[in-house]
C-alpha atoms as a PDB file:
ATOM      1  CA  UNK A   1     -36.740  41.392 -35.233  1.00  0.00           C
ATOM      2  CA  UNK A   2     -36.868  40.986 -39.284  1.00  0.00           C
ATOM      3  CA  UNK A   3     -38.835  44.014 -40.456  1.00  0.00           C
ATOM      4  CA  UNK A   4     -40.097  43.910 -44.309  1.00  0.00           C
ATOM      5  CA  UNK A   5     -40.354  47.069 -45.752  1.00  0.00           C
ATOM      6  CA  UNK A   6     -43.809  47.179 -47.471  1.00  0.00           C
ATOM      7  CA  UNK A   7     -46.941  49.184 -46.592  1.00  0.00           C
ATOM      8  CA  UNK A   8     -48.426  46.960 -43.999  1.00  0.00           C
ATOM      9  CA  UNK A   9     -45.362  47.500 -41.633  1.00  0.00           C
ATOM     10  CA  UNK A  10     -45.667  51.417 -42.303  1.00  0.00           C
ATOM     11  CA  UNK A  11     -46.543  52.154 -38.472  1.00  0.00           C
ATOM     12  CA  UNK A  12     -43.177  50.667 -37.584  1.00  0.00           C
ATOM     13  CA  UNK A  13     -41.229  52.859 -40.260  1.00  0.00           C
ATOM     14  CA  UNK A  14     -42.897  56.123 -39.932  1.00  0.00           C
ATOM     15  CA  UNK A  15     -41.417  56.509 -36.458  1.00  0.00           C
ATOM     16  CA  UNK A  16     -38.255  57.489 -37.997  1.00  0.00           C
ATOM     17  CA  UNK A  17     -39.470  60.488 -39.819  1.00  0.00           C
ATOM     18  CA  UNK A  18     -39.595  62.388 -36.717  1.00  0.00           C
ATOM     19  CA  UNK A  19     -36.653  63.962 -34.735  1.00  0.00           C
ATOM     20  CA  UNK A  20     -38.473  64.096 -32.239  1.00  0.00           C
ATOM     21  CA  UNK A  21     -39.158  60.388 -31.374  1.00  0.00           C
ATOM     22  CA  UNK A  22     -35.260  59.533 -32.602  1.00  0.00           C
ATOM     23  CA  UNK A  23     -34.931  61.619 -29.398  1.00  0.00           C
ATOM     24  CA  UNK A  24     -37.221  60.026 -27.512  1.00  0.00           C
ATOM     25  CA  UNK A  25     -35.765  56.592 -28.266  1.00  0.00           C
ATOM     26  CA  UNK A  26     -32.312  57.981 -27.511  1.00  0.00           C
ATOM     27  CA  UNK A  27     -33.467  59.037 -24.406  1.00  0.00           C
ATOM     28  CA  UNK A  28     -35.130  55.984 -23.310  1.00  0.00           C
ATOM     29  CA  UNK A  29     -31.878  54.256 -23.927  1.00  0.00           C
ATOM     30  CA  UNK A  30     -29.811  55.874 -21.351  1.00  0.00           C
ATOM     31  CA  UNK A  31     -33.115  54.814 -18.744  1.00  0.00           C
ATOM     32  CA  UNK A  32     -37.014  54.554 -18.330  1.00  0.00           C
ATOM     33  CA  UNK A  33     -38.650  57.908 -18.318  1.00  0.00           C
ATOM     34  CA  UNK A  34     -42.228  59.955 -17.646  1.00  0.00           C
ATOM     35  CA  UNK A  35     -44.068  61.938 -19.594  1.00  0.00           C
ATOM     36  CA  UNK A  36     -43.263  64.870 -18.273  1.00  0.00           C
ATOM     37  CA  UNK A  37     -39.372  64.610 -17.407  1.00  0.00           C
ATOM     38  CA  UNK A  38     -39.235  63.257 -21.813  1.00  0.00           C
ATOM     39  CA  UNK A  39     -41.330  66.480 -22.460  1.00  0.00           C
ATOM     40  CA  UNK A  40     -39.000  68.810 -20.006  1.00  0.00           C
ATOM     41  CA  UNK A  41     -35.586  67.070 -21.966  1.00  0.00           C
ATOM     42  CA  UNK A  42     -36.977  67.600 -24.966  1.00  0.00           C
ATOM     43  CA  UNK A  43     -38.380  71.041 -24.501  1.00  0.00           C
ATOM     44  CA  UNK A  44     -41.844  70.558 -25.937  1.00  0.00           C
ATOM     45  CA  UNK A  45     -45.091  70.222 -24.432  1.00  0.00           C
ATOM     46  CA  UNK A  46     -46.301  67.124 -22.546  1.00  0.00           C
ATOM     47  CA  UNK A  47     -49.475  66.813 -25.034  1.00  0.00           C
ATOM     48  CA  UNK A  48     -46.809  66.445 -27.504  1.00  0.00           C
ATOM     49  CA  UNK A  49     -44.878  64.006 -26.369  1.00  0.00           C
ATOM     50  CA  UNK A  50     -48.016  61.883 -25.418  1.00  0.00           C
ATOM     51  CA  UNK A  51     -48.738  61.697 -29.119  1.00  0.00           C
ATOM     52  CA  UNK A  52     -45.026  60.253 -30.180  1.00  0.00           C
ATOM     53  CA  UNK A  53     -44.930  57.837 -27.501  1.00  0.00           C
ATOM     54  CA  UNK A  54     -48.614  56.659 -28.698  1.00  0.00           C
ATOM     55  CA  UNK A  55     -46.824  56.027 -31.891  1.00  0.00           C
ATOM     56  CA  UNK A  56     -43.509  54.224 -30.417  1.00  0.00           C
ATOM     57  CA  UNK A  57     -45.927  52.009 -28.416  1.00  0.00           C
ATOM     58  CA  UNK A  58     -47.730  50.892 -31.925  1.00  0.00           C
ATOM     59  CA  UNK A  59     -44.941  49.782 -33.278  1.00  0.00           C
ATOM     60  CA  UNK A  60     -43.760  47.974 -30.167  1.00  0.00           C
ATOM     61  CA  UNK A  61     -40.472  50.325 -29.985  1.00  0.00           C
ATOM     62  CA  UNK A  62     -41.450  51.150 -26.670  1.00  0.00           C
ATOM     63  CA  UNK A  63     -43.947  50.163 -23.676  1.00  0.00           C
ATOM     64  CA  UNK A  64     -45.441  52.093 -21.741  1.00  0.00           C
ATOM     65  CA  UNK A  65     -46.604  51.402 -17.894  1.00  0.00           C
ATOM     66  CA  UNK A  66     -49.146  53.026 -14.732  1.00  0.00           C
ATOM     67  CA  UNK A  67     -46.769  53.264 -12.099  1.00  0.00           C
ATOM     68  CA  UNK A  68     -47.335  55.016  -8.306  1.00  0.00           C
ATOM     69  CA  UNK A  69     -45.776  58.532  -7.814  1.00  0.00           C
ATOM     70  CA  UNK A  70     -46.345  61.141  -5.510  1.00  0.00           C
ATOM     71  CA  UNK A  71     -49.333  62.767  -7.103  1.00  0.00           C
ATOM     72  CA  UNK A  72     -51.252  60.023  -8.338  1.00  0.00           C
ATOM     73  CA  UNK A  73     -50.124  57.904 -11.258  1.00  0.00           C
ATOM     74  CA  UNK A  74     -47.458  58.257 -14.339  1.00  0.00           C
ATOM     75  CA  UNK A  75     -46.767  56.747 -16.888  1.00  0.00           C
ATOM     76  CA  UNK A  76     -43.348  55.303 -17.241  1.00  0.00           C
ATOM     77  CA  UNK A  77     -41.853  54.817 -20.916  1.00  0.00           C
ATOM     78  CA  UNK A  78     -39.177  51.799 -21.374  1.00  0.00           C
ATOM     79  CA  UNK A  79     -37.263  51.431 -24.530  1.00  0.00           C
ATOM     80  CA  UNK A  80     -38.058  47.307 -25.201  1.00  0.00           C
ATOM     81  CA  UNK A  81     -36.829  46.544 -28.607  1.00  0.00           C
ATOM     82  CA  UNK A  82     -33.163  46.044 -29.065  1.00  0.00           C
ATOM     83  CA  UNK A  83     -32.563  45.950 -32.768  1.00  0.00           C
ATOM     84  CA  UNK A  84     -34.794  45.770 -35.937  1.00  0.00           C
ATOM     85  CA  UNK A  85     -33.416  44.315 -39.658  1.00  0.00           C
ATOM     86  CA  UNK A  86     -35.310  45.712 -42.482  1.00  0.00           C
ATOM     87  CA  UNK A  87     -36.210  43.715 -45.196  1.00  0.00           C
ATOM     88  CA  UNK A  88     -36.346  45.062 -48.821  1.00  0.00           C
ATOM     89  CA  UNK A  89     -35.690  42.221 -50.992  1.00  0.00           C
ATOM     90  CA  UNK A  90     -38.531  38.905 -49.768  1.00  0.00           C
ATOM     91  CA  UNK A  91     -39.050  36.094 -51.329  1.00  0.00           C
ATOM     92  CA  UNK A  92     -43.339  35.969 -52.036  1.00  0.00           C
ATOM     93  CA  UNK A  93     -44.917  33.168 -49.539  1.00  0.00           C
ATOM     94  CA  UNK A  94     -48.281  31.706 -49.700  1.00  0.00           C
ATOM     95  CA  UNK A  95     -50.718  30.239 -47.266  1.00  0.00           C
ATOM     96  CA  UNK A  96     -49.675  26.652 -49.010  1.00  0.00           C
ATOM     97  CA  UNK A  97     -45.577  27.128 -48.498  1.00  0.00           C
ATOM     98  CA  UNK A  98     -45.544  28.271 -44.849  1.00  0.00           C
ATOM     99  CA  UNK A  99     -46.683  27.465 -41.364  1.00  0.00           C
ATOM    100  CA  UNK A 100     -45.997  28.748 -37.801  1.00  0.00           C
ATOM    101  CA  UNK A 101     -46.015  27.460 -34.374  1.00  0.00           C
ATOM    102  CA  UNK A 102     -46.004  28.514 -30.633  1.00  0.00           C
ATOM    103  CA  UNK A 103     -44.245  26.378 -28.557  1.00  0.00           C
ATOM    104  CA  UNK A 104     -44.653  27.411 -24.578  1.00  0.00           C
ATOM    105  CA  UNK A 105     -41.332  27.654 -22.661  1.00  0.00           C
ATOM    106  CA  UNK A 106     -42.258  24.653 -20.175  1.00  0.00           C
ATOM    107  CA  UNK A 107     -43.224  22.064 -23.467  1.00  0.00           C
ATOM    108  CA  UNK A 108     -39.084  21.109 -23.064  1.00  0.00           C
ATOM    109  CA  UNK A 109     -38.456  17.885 -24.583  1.00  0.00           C
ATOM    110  CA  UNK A 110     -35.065  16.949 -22.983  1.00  0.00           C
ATOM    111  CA  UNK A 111     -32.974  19.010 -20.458  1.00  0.00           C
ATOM    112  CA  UNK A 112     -29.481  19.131 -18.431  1.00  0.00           C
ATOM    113  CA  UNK A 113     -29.683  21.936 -15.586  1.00  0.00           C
ATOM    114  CA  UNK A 114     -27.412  22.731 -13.065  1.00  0.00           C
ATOM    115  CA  UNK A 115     -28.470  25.347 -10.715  1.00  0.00           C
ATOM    116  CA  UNK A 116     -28.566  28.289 -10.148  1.00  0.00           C
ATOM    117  CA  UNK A 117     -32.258  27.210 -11.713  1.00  0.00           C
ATOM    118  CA  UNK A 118     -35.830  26.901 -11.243  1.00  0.00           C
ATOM    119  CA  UNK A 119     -39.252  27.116 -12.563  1.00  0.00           C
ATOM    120  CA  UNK A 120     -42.085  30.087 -12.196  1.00  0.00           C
ATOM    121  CA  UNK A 121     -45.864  29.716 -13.787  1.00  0.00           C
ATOM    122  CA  UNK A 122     -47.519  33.504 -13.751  1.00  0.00           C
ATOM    123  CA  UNK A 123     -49.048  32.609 -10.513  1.00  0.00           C
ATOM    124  CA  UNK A 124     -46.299  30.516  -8.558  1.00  0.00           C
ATOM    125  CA  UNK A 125     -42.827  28.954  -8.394  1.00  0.00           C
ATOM    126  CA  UNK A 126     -42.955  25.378  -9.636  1.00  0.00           C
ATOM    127  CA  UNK A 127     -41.172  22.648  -6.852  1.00  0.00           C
ATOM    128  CA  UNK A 128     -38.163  24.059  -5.415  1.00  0.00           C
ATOM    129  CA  UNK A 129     -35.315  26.574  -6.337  1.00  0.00           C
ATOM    130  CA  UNK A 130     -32.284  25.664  -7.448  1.00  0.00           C
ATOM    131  CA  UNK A 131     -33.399  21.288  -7.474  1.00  0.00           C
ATOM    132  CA  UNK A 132     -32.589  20.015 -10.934  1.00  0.00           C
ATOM    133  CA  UNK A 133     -35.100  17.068 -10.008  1.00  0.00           C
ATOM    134  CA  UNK A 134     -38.178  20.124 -10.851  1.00  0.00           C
ATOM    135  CA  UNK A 135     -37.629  19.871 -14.549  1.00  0.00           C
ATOM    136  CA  UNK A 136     -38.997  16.979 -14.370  1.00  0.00           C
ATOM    137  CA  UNK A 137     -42.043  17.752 -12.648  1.00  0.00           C
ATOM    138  CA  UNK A 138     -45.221  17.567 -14.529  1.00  0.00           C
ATOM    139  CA  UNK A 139     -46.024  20.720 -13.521  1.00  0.00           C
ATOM    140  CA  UNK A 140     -43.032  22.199 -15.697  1.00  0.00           C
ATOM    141  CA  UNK A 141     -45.810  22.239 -18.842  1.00  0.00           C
ATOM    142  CA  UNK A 142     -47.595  25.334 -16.829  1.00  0.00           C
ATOM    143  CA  UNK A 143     -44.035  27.610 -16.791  1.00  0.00           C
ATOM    144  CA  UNK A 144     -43.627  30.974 -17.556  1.00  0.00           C
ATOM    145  CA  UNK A 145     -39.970  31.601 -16.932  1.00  0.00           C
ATOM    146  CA  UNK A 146     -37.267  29.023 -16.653  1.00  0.00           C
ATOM    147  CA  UNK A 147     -33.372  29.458 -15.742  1.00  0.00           C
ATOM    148  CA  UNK A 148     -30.662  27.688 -15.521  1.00  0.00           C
ATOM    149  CA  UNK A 149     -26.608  28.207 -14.320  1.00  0.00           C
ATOM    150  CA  UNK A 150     -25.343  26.036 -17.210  1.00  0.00           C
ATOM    151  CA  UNK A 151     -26.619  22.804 -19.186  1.00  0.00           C
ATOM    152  CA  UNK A 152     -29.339  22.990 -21.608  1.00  0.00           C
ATOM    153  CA  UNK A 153     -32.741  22.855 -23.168  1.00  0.00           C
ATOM    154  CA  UNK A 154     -34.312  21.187 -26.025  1.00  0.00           C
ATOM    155  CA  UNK A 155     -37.722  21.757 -27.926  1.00  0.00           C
ATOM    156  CA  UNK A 156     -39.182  19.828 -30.584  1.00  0.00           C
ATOM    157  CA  UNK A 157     -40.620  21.862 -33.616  1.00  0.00           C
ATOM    158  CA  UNK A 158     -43.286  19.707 -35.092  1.00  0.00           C
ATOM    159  CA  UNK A 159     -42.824  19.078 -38.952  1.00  0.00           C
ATOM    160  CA  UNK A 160     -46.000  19.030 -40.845  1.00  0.00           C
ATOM    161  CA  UNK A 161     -44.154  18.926 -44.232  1.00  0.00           C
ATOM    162  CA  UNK A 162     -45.139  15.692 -46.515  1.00  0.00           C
ATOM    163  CA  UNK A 163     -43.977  14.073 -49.460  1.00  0.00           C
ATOM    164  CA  UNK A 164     -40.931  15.515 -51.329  1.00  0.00           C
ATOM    165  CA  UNK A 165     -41.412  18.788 -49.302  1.00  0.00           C
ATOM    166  CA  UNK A 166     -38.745  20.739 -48.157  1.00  0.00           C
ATOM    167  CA  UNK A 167     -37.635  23.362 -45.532  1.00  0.00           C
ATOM    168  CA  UNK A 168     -35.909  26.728 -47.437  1.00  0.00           C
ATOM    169  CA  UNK A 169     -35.905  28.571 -44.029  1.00  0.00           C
ATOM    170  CA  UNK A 170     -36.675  28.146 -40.655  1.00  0.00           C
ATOM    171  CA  UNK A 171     -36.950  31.527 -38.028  1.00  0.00           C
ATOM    172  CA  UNK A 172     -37.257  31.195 -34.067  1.00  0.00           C
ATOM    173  CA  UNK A 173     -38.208  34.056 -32.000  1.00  0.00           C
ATOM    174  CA  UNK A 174     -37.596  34.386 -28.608  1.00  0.00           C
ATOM    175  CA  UNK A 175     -37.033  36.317 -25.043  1.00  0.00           C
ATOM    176  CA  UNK A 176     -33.680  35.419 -23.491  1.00  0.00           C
ATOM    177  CA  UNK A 177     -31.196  36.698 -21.037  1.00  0.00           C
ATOM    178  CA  UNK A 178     -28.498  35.515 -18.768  1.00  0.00           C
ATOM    179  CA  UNK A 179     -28.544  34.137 -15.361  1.00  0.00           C
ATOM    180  CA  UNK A 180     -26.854  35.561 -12.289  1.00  0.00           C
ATOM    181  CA  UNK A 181     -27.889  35.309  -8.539  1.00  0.00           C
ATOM    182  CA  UNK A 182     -30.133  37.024  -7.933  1.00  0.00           C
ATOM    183  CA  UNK A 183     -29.477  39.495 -11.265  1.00  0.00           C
ATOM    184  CA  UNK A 184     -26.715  41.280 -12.636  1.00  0.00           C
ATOM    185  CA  UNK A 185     -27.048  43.515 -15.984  1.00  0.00           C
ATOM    186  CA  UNK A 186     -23.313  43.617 -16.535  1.00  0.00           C
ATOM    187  CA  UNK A 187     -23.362  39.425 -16.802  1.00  0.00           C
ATOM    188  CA  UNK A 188     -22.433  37.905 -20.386  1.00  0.00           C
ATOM    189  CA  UNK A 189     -23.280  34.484 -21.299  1.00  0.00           C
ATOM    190  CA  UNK A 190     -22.544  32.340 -24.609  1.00  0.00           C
ATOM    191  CA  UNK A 191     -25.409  30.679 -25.580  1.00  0.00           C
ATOM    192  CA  UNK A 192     -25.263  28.150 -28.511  1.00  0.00           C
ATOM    193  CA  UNK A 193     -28.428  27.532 -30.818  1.00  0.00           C
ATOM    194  CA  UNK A 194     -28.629  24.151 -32.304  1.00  0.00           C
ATOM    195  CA  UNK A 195     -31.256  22.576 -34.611  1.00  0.00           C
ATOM    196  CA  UNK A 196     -30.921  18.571 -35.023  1.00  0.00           C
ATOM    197  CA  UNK A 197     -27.672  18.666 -33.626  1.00  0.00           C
ATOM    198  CA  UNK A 198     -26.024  21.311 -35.254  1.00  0.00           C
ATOM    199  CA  UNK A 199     -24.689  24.464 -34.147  1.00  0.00           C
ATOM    200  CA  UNK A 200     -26.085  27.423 -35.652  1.00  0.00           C
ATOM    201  CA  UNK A 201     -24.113  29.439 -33.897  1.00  0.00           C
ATOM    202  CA  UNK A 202     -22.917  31.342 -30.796  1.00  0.00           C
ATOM    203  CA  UNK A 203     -24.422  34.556 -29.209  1.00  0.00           C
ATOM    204  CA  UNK A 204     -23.245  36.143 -26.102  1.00  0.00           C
ATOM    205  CA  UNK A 205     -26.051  37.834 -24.080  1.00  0.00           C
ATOM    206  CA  UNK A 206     -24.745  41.210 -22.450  1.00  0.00           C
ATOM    207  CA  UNK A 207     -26.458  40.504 -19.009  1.00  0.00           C
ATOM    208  CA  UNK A 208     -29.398  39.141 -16.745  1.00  0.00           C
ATOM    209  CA  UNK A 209     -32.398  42.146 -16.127  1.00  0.00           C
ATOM    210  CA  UNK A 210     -33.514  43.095 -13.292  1.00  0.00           C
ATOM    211  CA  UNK A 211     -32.596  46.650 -12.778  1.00  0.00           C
ATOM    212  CA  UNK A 212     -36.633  47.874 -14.632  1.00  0.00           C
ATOM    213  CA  UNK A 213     -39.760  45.445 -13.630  1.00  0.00           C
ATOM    214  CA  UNK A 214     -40.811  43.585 -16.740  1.00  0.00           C
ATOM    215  CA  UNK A 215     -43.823  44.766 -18.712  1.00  0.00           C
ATOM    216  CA  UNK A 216     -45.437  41.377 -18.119  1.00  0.00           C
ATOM    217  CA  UNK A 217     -43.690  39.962 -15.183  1.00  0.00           C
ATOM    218  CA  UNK A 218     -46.352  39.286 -12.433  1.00  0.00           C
ATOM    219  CA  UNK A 219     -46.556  41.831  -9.555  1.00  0.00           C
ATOM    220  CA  UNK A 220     -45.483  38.951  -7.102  1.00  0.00           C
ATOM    221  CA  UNK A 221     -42.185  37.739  -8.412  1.00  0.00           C
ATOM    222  CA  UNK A 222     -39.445  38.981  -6.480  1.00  0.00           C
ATOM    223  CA  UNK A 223     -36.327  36.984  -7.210  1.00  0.00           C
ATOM    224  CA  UNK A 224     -34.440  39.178  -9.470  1.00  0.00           C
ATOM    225  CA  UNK A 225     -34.574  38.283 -13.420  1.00  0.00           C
ATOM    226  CA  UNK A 226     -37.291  40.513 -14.954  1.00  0.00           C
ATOM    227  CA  UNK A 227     -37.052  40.499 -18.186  1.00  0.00           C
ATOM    228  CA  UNK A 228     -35.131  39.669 -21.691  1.00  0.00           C
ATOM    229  CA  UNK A 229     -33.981  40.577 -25.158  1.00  0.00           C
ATOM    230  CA  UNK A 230     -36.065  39.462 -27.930  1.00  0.00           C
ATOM    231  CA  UNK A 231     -33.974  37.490 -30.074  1.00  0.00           C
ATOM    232  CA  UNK A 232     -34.836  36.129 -33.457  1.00  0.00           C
ATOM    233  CA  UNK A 233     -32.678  33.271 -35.119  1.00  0.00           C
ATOM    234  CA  UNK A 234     -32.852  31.982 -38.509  1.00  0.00           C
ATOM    235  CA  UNK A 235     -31.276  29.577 -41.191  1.00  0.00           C
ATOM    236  CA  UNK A 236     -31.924  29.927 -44.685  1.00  0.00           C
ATOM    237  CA  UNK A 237     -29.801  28.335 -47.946  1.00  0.00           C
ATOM    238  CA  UNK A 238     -27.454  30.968 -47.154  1.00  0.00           C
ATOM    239  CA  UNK A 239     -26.374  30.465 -43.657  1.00  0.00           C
ATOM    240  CA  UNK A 240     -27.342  30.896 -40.228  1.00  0.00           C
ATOM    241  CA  UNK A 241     -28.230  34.469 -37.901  1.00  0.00           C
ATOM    242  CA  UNK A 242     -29.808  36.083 -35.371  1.00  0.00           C
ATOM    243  CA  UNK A 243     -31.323  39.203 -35.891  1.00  0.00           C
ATOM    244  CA  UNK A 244     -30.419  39.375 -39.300  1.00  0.00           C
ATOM    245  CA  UNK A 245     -26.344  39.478 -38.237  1.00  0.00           C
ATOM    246  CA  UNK A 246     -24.366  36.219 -39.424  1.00  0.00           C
ATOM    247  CA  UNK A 247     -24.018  33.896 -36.720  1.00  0.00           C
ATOM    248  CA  UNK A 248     -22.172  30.533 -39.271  1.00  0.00           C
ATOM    249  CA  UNK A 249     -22.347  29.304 -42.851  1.00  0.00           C
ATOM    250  CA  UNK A 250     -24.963  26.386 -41.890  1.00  0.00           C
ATOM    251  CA  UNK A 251     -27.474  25.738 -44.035  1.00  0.00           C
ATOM    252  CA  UNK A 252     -30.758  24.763 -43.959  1.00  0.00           C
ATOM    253  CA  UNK A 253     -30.066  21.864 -46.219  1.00  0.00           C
ATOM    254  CA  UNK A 254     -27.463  20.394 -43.552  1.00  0.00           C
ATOM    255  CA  UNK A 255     -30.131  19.927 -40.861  1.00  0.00           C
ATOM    256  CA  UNK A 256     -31.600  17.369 -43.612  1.00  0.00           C
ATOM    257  CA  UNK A 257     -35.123  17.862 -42.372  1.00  0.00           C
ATOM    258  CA  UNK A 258     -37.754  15.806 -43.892  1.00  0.00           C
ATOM    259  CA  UNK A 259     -41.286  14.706 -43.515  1.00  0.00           C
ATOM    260  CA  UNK A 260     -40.877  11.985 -41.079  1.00  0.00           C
ATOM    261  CA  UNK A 261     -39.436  13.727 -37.826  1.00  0.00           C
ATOM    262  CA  UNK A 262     -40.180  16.609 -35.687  1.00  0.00           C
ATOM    263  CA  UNK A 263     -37.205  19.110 -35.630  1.00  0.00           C
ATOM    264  CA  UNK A 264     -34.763  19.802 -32.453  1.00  0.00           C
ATOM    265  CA  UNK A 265     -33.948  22.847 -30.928  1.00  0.00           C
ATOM    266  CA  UNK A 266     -31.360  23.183 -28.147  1.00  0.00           C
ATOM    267  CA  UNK A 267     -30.505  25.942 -26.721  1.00  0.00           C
ATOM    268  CA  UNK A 268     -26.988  25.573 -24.303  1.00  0.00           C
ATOM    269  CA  UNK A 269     -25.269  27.441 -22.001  1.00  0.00           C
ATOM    270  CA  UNK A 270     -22.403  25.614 -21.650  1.00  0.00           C
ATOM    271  CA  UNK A 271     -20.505  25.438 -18.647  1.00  0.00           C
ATOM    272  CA  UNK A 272     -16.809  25.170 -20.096  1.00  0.00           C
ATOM    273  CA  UNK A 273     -17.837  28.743 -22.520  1.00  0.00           C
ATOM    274  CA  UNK A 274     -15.552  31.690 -22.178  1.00  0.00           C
ATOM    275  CA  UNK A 275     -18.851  33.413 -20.780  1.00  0.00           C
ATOM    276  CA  UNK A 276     -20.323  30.468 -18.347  1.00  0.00           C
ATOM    277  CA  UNK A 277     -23.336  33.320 -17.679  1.00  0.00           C
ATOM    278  CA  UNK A 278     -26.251  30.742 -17.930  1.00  0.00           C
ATOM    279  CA  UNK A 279     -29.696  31.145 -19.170  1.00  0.00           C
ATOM    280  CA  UNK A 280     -33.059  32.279 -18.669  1.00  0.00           C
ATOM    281  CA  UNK A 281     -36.452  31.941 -20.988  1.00  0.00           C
ATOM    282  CA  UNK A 282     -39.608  33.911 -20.930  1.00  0.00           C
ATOM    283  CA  UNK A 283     -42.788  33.046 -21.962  1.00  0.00           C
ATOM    284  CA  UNK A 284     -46.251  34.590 -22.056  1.00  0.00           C
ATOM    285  CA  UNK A 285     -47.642  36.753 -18.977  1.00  0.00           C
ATOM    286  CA  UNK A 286     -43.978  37.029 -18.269  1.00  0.00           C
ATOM    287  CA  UNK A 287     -40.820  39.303 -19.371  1.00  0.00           C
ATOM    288  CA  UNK A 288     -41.422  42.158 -21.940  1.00  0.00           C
ATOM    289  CA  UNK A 289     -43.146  40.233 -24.741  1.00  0.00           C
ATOM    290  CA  UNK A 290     -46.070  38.307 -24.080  1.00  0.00           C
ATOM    291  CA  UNK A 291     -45.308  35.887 -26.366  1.00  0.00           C
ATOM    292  CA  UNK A 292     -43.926  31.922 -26.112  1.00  0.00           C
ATOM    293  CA  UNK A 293     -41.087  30.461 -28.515  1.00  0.00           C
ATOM    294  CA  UNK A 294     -42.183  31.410 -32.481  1.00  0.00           C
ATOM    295  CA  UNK A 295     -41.222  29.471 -35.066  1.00  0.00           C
ATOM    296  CA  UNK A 296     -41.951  29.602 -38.525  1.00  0.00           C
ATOM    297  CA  UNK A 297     -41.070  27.609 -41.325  1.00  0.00           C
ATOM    298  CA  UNK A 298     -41.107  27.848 -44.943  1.00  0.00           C
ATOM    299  CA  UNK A 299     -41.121  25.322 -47.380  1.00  0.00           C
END
């Protein structure tokens, strides 16, 4: 997540004035916690601790969620976001120089799969587990959550640029983890990002999570992935990364985009990788970020 320091994001940066909710969010690292075990670790009251969490929710640090205990109800505090960039130097944009998109998970244009993999909507699993044939099911429009044990998938980014416009930068955002039997949080995978062809580079996901329920992950599903990271990659005139780290020295004027095509995005796990871990996508109503793929680009 690219974070731009200016007033309207000051929700997100006034929760590091406080010691208190650095300690909160170191807390929340090491596991999920309640209310009242945060406000007994911290030694402060549970009022208190209500009011920083309030805060850390804002700004989408953390999520919060009702869960069953043996009095009632608590609320259960997860640490969601994995790493934040800030921003001080931006380039001005207008209305006129950029547009945005939201692709859903299931629009896939093209696709190689070899299982483990399979197909979820919010309300149901799509053909059968583990059949390759199911990707190609007309169905696979409505998913969720997709995963797959190697191969890849491909999205196409529709290009509304015209005339002698040009793309200057291009920024996906999306949830993604490995994919293990089952699940396994200790399960690293090397996923290449490629637009029209070309690698952008390499990241290796730590794991596939299952161990906490996701935030958005329908009450029914019981087959192991919950949730992913929220991952944000991006290619500029200066090169290529994903959440704000270097990934290559690509450029955005390599992928030659111009106003007669739509723009591919492929996302592989490949099978011969050091870290064959697969793949798994999240969409909306599923995973920790009820959101689809986001792409923006400027021009």
């Amino acid at each position: 997540m690219n974070i731009e320091v200016n007033s309207s994001n000051l929700k997100f940066l006034e929760c590091f004035s406080s010691d208190t909710r650095i300690k909160i969010i170191e807390l929340l690292n090491t596991k999920p916690m309640n209310i009242k075990d945060l406000a007994d670790a911290l030694g402060i009251s549970s009022a208190i601790v209500t009011k920083h969490i309030q805060k850390l929710e804002e700004a989408s640090i953390i999520t919060t969620q009702s869960v069953p205990s043996t009095r009632g109800r608590q609320k259960l505090c997860y640490l969601t976001l994995e790493s934040a960039t800030l921003q001080f130097r931006v380039k001005p944009l207008t209305d006129q120089n950029r547009y945005a998109v939201s692709i859903p998970i299931g629009q896939y244009c093209a696709y190689e799969v070899k299982p483990t993999c399979g197909l979820t909507s919010d309300t149901k699993i799509i053909g059968i587990i583990d059949d390759p044939r199911y990707f190609s099911d007309p169905e696979h429009v409505k998913s969720n959550h997709l995963w797959l044990g190697s191969g890849y998938i491909e999205y196409r980014i529709p290009n509304y640029l015209v005339g002698n416009q040009r793309v200057r930068s291009l920024s996906i955002s999306l949830e993604i983890c490995s994919e293990a039997p089952h699940y396994n949080e200790n399960w690293p995978s090397d996923l290449s990002f490629y637009l029209n062809d070309i690698c952008l580079g390499v990241w290796t996901c730590p794991g596939d999570f299952g161990a906490v329920r996701g935030v958005y992950t329908p009450d029914w599903w019981d087959l192991g992935t919950q949730h992913g990271l929220l991952k944000q990659i991006s290619i500029d005139a200066d090169g290529a990364y994903i959440d704000g780290i270097r990934m290559s020295d690509k450029t955005v004027q390599e992928l030659a985009i111009g106003s007669n095509e739509d723009i591919r995005f492929r996302i592989c796990a490949p099978e011969t990788a050091v870290h064959s871990g697969g793949l798994s996508l999240f969409g909306k109503k599923f995973g920790n970020y009820d959101q689809d793929i986001q792409v923006y680009v400027a021009y």
